[in-house]
Structures are given as C-alpha cells and as structure tokens.
PDB file of N, CA and C in Angstrom:
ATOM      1  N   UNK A   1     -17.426 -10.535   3.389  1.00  0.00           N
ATOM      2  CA  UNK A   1     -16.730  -9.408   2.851  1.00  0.00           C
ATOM      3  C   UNK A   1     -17.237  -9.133   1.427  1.00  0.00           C
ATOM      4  N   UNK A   2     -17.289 -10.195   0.554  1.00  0.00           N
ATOM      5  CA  UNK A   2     -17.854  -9.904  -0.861  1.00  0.00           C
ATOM      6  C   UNK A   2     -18.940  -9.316  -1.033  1.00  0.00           C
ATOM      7  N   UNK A   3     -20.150 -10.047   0.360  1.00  0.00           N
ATOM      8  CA  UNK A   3     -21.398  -9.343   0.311  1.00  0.00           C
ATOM      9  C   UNK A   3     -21.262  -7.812   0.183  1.00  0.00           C
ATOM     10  N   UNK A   4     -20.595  -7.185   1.483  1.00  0.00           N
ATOM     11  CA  UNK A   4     -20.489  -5.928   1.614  1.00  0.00           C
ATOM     12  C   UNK A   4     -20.203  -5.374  -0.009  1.00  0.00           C
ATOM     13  N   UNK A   5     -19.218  -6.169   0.162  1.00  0.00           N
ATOM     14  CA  UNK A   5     -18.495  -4.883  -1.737  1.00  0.00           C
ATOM     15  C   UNK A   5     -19.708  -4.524  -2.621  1.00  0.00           C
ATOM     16  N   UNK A   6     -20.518  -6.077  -2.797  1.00  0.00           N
ATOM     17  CA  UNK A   6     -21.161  -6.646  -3.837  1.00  0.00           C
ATOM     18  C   UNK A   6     -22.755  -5.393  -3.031  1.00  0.00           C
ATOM     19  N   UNK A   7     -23.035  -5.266  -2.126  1.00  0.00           N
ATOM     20  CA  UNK A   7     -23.921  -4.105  -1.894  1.00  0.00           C
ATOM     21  C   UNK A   7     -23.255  -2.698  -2.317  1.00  0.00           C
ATOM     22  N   UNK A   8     -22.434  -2.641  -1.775  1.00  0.00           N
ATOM     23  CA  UNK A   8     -21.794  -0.909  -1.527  1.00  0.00           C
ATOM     24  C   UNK A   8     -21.771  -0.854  -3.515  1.00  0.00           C
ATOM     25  N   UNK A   9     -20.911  -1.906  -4.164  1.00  0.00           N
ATOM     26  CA  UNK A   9     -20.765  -1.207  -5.646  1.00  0.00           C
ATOM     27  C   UNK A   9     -21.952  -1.093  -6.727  1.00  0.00           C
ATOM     28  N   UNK A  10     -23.104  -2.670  -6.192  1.00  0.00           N
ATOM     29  CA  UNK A  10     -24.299  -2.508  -7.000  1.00  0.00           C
ATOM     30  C   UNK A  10     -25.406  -1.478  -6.539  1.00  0.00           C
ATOM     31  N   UNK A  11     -25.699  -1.314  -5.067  1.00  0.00           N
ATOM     32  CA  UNK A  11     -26.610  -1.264  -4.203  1.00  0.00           C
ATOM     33  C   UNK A  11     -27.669  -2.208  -4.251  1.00  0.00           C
ATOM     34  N   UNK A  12     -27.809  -3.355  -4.523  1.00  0.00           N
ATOM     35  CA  UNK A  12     -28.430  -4.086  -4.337  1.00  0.00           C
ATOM     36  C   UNK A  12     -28.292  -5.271  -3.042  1.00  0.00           C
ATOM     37  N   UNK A  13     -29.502  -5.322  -2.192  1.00  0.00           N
ATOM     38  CA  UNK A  13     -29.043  -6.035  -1.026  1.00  0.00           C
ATOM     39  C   UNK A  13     -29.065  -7.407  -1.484  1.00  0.00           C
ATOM     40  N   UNK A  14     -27.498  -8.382  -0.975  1.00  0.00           N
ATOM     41  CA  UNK A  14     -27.638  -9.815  -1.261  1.00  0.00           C
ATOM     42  C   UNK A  14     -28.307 -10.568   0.232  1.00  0.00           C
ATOM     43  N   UNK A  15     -29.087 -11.371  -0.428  1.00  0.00           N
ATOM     44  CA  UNK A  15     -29.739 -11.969   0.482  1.00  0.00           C
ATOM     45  C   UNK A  15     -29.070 -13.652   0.895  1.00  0.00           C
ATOM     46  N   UNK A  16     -28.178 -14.437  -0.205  1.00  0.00           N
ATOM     47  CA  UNK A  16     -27.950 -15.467  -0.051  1.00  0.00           C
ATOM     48  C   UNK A  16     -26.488 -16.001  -0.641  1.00  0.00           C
ATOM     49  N   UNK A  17     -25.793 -16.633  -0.959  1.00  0.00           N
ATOM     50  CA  UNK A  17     -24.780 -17.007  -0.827  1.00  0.00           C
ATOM     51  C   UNK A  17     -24.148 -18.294  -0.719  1.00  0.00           C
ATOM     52  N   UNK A  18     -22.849 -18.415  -1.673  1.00  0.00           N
ATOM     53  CA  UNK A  18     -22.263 -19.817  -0.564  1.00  0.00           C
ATOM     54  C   UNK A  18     -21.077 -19.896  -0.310  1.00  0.00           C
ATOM     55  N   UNK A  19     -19.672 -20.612  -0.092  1.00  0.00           N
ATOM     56  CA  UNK A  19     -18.507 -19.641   0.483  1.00  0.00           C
ATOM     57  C   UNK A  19     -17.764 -20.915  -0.158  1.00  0.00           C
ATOM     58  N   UNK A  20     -16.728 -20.279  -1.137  1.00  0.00           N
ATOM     59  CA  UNK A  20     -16.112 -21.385  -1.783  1.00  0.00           C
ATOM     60  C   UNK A  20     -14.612 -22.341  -1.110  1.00  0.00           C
ATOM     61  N   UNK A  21     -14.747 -23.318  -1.050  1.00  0.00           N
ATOM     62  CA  UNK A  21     -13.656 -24.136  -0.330  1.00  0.00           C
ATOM     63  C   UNK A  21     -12.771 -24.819  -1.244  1.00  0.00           C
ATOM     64  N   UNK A  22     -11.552 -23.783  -0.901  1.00  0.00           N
ATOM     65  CA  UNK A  22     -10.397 -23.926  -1.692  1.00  0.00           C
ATOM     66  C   UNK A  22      -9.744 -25.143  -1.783  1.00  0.00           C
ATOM     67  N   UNK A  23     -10.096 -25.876  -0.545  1.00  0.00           N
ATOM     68  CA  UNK A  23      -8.939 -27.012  -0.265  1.00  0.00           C
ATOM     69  C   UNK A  23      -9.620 -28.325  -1.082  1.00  0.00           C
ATOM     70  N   UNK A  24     -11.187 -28.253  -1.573  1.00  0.00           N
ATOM     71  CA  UNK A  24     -11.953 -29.243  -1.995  1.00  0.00           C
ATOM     72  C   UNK A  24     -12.496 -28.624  -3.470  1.00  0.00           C
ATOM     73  N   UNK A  25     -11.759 -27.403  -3.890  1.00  0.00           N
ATOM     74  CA  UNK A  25     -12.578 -26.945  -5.128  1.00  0.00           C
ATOM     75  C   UNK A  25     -14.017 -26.649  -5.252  1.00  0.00           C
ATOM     76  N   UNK A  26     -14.970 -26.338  -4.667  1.00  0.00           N
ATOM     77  CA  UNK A  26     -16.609 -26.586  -4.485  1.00  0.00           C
ATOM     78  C   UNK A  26     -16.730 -25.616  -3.960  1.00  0.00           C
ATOM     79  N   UNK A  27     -18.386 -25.163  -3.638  1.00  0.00           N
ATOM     80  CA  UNK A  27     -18.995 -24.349  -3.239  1.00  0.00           C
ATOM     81  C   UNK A  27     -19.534 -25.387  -1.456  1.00  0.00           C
ATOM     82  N   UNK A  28     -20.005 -24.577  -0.797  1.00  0.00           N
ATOM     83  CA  UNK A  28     -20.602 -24.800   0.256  1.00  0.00           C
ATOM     84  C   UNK A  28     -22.378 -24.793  -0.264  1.00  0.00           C
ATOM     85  N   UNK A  29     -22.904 -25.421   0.605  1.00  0.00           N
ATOM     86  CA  UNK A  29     -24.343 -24.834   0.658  1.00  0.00           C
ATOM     87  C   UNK A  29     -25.060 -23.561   0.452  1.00  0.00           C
ATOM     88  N   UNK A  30     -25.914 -23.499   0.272  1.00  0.00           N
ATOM     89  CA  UNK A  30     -25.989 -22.023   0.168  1.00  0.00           C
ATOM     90  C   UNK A  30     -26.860 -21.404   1.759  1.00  0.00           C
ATOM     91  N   UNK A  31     -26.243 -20.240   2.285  1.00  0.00           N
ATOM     92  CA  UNK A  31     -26.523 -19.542   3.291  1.00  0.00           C
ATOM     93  C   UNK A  31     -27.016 -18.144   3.072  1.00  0.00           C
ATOM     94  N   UNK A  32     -27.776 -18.168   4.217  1.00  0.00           N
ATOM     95  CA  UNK A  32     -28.260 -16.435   4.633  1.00  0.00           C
ATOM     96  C   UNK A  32     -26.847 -15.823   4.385  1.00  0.00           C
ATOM     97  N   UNK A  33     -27.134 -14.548   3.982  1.00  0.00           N
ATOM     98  CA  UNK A  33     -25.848 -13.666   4.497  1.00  0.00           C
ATOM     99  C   UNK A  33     -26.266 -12.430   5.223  1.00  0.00           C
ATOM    100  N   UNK A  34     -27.603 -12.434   5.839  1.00  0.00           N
ATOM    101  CA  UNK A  34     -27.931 -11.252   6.517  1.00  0.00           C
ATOM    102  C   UNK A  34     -27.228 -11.191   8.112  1.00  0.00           C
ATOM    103  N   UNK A  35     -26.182 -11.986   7.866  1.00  0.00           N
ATOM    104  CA  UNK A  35     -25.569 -11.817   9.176  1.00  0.00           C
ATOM    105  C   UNK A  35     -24.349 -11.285   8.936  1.00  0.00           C
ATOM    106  N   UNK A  36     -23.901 -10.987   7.845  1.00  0.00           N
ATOM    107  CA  UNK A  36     -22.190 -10.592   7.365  1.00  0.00           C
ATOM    108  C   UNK A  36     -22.626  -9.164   6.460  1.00  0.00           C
ATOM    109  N   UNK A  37     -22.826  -8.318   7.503  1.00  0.00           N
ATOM    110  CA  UNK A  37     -22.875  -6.848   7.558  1.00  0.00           C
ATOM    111  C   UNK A  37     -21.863  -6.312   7.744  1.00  0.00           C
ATOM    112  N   UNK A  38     -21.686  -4.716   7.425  1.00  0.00           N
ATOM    113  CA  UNK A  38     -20.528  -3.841   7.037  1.00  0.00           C
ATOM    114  C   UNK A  38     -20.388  -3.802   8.641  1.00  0.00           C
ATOM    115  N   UNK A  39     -21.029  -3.728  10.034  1.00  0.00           N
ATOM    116  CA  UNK A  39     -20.844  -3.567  10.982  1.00  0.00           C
ATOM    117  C   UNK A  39     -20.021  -4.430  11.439  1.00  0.00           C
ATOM    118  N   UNK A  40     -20.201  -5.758  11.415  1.00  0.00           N
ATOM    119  CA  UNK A  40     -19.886  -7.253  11.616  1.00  0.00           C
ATOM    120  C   UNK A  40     -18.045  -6.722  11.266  1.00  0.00           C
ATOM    121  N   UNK A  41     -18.378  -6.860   9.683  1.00  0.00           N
ATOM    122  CA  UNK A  41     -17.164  -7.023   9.377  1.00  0.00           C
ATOM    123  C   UNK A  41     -15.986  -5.955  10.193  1.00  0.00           C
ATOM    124  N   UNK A  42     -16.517  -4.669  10.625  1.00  0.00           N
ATOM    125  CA  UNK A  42     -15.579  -3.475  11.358  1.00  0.00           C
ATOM    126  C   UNK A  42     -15.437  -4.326  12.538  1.00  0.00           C
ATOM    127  N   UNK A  43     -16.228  -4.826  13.327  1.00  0.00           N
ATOM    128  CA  UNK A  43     -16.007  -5.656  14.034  1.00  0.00           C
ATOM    129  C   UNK A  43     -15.182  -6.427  14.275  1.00  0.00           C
ATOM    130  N   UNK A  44     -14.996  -7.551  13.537  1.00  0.00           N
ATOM    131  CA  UNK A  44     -14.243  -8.685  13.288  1.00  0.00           C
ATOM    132  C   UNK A  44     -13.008  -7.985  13.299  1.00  0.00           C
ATOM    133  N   UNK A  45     -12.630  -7.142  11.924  1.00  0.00           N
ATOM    134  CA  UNK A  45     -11.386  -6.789  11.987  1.00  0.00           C
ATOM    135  C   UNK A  45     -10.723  -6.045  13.175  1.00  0.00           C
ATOM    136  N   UNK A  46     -11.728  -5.071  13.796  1.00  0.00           N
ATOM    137  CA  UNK A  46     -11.276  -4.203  14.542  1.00  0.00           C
ATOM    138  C   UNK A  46     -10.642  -4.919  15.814  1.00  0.00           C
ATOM    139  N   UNK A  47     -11.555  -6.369  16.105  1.00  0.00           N
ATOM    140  CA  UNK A  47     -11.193  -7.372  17.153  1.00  0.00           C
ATOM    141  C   UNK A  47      -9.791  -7.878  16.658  1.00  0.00           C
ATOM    142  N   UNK A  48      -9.650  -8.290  15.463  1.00  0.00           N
ATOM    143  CA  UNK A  48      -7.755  -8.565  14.869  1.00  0.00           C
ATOM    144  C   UNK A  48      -7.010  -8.105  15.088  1.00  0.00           C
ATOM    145  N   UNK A  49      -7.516  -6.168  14.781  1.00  0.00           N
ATOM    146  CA  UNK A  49      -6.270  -5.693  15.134  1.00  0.00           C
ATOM    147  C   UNK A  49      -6.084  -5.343  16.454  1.00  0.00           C
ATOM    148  N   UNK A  50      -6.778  -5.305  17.042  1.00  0.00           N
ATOM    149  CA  UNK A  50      -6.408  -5.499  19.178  1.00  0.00           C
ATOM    150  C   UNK A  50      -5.568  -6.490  19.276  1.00  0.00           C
ATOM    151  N   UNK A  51      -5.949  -7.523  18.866  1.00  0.00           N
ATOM    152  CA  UNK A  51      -5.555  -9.041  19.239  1.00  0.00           C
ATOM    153  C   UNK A  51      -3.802  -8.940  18.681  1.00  0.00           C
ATOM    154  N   UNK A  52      -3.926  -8.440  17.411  1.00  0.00           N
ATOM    155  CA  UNK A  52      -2.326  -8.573  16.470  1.00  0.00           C
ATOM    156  C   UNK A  52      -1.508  -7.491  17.806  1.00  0.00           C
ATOM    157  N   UNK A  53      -1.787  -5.562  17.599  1.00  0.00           N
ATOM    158  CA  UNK A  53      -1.204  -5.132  18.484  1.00  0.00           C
ATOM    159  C   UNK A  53      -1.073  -5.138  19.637  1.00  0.00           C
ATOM    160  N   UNK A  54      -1.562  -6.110  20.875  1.00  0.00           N
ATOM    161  CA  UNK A  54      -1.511  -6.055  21.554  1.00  0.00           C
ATOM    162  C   UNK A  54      -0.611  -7.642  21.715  1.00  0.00           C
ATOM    163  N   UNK A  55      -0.679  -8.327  20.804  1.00  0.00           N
ATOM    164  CA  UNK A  55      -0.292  -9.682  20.722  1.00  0.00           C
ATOM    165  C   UNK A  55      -0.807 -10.398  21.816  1.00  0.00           C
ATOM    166  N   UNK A  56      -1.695 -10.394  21.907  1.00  0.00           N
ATOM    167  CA  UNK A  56      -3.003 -11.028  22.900  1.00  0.00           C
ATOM    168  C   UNK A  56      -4.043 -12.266  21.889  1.00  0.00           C
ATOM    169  N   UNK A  57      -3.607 -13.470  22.087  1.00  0.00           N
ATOM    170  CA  UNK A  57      -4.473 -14.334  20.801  1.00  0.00           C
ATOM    171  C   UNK A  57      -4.485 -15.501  21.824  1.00  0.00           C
ATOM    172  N   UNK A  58      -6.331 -15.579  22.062  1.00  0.00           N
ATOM    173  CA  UNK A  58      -6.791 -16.710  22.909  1.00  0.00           C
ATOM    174  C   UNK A  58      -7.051 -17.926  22.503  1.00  0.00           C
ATOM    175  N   UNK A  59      -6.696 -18.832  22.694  1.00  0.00           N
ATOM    176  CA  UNK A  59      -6.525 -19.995  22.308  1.00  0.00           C
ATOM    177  C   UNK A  59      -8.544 -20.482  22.370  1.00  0.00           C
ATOM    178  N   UNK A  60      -8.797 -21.440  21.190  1.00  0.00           N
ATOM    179  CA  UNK A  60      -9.761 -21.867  20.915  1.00  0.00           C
ATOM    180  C   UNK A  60      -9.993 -23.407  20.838  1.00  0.00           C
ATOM    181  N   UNK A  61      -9.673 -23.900  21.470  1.00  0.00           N
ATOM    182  CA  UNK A  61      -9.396 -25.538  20.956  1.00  0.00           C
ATOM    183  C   UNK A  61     -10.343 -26.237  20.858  1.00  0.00           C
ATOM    184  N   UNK A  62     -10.112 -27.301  19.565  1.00  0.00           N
ATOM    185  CA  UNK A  62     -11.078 -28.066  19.299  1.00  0.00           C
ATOM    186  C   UNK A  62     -10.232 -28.887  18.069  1.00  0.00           C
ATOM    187  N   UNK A  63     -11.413 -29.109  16.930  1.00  0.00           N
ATOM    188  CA  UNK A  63     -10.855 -30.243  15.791  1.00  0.00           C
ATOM    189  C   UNK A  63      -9.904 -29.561  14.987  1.00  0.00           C
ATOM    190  N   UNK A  64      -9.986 -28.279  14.749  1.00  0.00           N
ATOM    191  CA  UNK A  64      -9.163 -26.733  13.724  1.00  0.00           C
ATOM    192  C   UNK A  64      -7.605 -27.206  14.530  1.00  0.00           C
ATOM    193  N   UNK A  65      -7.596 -27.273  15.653  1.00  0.00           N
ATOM    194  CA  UNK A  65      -6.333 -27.634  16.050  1.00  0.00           C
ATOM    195  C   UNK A  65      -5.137 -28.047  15.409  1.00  0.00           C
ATOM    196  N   UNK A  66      -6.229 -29.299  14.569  1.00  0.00           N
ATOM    197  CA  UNK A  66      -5.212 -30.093  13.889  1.00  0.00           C
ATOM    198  C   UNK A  66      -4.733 -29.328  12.734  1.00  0.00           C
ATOM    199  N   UNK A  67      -5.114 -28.586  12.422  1.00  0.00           N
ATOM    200  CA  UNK A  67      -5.185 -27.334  10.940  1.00  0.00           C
ATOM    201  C   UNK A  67      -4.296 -26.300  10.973  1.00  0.00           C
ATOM    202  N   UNK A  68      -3.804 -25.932  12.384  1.00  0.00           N
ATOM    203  CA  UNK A  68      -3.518 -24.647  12.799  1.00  0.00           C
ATOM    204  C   UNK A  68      -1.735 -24.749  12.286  1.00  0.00           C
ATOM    205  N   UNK A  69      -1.541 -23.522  11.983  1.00  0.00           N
ATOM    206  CA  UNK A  69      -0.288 -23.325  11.198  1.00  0.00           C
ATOM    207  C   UNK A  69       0.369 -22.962  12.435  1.00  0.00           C
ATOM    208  N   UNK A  70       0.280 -22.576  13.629  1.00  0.00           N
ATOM    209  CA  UNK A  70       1.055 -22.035  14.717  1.00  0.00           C
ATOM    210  C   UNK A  70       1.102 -22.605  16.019  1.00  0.00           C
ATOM    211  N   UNK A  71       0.214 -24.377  15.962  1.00  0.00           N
ATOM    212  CA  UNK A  71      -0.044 -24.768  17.119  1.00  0.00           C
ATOM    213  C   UNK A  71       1.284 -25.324  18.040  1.00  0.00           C
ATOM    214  N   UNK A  72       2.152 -25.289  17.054  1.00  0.00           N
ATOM    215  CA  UNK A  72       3.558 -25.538  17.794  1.00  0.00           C
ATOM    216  C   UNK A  72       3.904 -24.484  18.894  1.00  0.00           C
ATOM    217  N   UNK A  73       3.411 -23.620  19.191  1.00  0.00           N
ATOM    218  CA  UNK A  73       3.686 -22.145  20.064  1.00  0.00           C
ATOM    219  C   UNK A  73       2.488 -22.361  21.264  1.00  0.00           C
ATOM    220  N   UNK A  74       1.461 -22.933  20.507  1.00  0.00           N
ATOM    221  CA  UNK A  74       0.473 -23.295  21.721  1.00  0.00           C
ATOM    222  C   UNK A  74       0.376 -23.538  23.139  1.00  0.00           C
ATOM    223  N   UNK A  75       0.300 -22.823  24.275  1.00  0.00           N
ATOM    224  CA  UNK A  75       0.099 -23.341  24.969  1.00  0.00           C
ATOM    225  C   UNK A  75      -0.887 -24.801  26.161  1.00  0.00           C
ATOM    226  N   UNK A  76      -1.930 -24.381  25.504  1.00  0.00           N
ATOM    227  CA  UNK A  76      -2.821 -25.168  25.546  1.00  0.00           C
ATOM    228  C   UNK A  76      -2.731 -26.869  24.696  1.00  0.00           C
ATOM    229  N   UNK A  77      -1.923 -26.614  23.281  1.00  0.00           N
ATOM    230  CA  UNK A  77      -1.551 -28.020  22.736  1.00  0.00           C
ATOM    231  C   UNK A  77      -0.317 -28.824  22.928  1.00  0.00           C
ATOM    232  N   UNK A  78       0.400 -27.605  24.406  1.00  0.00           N
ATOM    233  CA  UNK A  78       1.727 -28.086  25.101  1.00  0.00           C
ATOM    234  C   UNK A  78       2.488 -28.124  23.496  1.00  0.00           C
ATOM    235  N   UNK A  79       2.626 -26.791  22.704  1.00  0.00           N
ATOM    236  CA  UNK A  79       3.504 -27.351  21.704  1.00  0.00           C
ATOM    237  C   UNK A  79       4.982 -27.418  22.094  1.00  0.00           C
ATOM    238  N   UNK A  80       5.929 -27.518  21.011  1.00  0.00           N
ATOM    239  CA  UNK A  80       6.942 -27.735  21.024  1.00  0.00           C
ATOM    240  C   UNK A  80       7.203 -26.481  21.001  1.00  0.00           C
ATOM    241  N   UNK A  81       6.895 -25.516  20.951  1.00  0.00           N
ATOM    242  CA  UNK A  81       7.802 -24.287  21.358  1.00  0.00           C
ATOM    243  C   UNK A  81       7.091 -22.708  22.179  1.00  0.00           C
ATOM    244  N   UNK A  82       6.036 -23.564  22.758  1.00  0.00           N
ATOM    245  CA  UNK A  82       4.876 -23.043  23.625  1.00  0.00           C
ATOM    246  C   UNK A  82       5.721 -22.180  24.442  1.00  0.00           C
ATOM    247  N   UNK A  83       6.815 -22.765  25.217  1.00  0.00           N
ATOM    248  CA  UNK A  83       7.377 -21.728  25.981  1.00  0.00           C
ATOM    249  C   UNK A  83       8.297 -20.071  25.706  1.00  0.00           C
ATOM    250  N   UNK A  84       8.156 -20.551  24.158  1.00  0.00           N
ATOM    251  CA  UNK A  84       8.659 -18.957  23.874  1.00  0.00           C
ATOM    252  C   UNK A  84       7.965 -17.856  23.440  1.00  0.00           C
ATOM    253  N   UNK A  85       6.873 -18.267  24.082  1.00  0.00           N
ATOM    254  CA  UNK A  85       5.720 -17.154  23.567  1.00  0.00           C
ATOM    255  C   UNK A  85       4.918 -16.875  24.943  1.00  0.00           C
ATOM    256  N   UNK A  86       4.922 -15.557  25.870  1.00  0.00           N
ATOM    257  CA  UNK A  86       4.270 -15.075  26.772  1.00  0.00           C
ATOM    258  C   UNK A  86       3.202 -15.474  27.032  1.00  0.00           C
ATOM    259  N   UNK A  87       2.419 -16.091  27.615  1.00  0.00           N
ATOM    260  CA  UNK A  87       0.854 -16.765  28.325  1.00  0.00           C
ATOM    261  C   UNK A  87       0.349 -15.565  28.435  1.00  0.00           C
ATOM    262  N   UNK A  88      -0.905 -15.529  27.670  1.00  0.00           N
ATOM    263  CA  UNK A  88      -2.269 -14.267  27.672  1.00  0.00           C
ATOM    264  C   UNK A  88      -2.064 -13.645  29.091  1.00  0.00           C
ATOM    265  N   UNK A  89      -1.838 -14.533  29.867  1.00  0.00           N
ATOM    266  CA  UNK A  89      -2.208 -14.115  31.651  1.00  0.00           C
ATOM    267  C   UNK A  89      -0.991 -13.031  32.231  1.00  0.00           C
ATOM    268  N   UNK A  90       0.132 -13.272  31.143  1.00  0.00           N
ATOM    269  CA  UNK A  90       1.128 -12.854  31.677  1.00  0.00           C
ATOM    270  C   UNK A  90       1.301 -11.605  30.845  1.00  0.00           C
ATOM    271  N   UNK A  91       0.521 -11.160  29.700  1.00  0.00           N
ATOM    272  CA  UNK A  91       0.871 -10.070  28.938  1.00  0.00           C
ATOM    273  C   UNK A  91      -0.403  -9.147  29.500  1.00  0.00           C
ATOM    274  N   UNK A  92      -1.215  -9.422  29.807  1.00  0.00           N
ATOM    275  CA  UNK A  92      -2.300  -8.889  30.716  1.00  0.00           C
ATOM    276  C   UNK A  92      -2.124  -8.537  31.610  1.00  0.00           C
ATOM    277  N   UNK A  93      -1.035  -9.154  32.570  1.00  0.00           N
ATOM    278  CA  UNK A  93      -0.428  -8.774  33.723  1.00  0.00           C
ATOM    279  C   UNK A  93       0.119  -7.099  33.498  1.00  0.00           C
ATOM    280  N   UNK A  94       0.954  -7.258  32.567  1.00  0.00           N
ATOM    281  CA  UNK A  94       2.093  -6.195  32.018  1.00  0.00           C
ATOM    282  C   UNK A  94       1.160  -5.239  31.968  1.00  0.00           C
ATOM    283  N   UNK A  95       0.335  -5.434  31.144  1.00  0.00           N
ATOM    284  CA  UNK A  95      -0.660  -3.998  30.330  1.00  0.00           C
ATOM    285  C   UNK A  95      -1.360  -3.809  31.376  1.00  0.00           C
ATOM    286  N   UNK A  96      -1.659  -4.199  32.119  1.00  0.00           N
ATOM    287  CA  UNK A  96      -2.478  -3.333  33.701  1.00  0.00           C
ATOM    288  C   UNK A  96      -1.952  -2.985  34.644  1.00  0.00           C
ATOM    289  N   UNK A  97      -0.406  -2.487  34.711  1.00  0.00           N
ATOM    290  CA  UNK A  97       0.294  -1.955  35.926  1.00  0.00           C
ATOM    291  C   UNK A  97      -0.212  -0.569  35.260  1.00  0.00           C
ATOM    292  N   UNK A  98      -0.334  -0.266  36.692  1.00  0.00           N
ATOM    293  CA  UNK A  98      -0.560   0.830  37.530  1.00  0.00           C
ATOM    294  C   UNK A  98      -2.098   1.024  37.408  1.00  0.00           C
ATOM    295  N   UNK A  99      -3.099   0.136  37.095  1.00  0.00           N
ATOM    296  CA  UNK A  99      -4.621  -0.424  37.283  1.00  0.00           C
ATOM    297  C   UNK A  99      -4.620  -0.743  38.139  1.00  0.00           C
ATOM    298  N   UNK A 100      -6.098  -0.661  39.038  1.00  0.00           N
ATOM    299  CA  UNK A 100      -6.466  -0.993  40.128  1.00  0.00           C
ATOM    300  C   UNK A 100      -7.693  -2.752  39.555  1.00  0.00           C
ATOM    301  N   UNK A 101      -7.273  -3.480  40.337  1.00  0.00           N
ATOM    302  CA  UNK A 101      -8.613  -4.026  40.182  1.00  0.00           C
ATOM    303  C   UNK A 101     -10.290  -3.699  40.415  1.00  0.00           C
ATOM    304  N   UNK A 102     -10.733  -3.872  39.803  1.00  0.00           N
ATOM    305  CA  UNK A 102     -12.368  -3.866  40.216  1.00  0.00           C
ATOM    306  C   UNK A 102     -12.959  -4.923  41.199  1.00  0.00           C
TER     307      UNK A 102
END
C-alpha cells in the first residue's frame, strides 16, 4: 500500500522495500515490491469486501491459527463457538436459490 502512495505522490517507481514488524520492533529483509501494484491492491481489497458483505470467510489453516483473533468461531479449529456461525457451504447454499447448477 505505501508503495502505491509513495509512486502516485512522488512519481517515482519503488523498486524495493522492507515491511516493518510491529510485534518485534524491526524491519524485515528487504524485498521486491514489483508485485504490490495499484491493481493487486484493488484486488485484494475488492476480494475483502465480497468476503465481509457476503460474510463468506474461508478458512486457511496452518501455524497463523495460533494468532487468529476469531479462531474460537472456527469451524475447522472445532472452536468453542464454531456453531454459531453459518458453514461457507451453508451460506452458499442460501445465495444460489433459484440457480441452476452447471
């Protein structure tokens, strides 16, 4: 995101970068950033906000697990309150009546 700003307000293209980690105070390595384009980023967000309004959010599991501020709702981490939150399969269900399958 900074890249973008940091082009659009200088016009100068950034080529490199490193992404600071709050939880350890430090910088990361330094990386390409020719992959975190203004497209990317419409992207990304535009994929959020489907995901937020439609309240459709696919579970990813792995080590972040342990990190996750909402894994109590999880289905997949059998949380403790997994069952009060609709299964992807079942809100998908909803949003395709009167769809035909392919």
């Amino acid at each position: 995101m900074y890249k973008v700003g940091l082009e659009q307000a200088f016009g100068e293209p950034v080529a490199w970068g490193t992404f600071w980690m709050a939880r350890t105070g430090s910088t990361t390595e330094v990386f390409p950033m020719a992959p975190f384009t203004h497209e990317r980023l419409e992207w990304e967000y535009e994929t959020f906000r489907f995901s937020r309004d439609t309240g459709l959010y696919l579970p990813n599991p792995g080590q972040i697990c342990s990190y996750c501020s909402v894994s109590e709702f999880c289905y997949v981490q059998s949380g403790a309150r997994a069952d009060e939150i609709p299964r992807p399969w079942e809100q998908w269900q909803g949003n395709q009546e009167g769809t035909s399958a392919a």
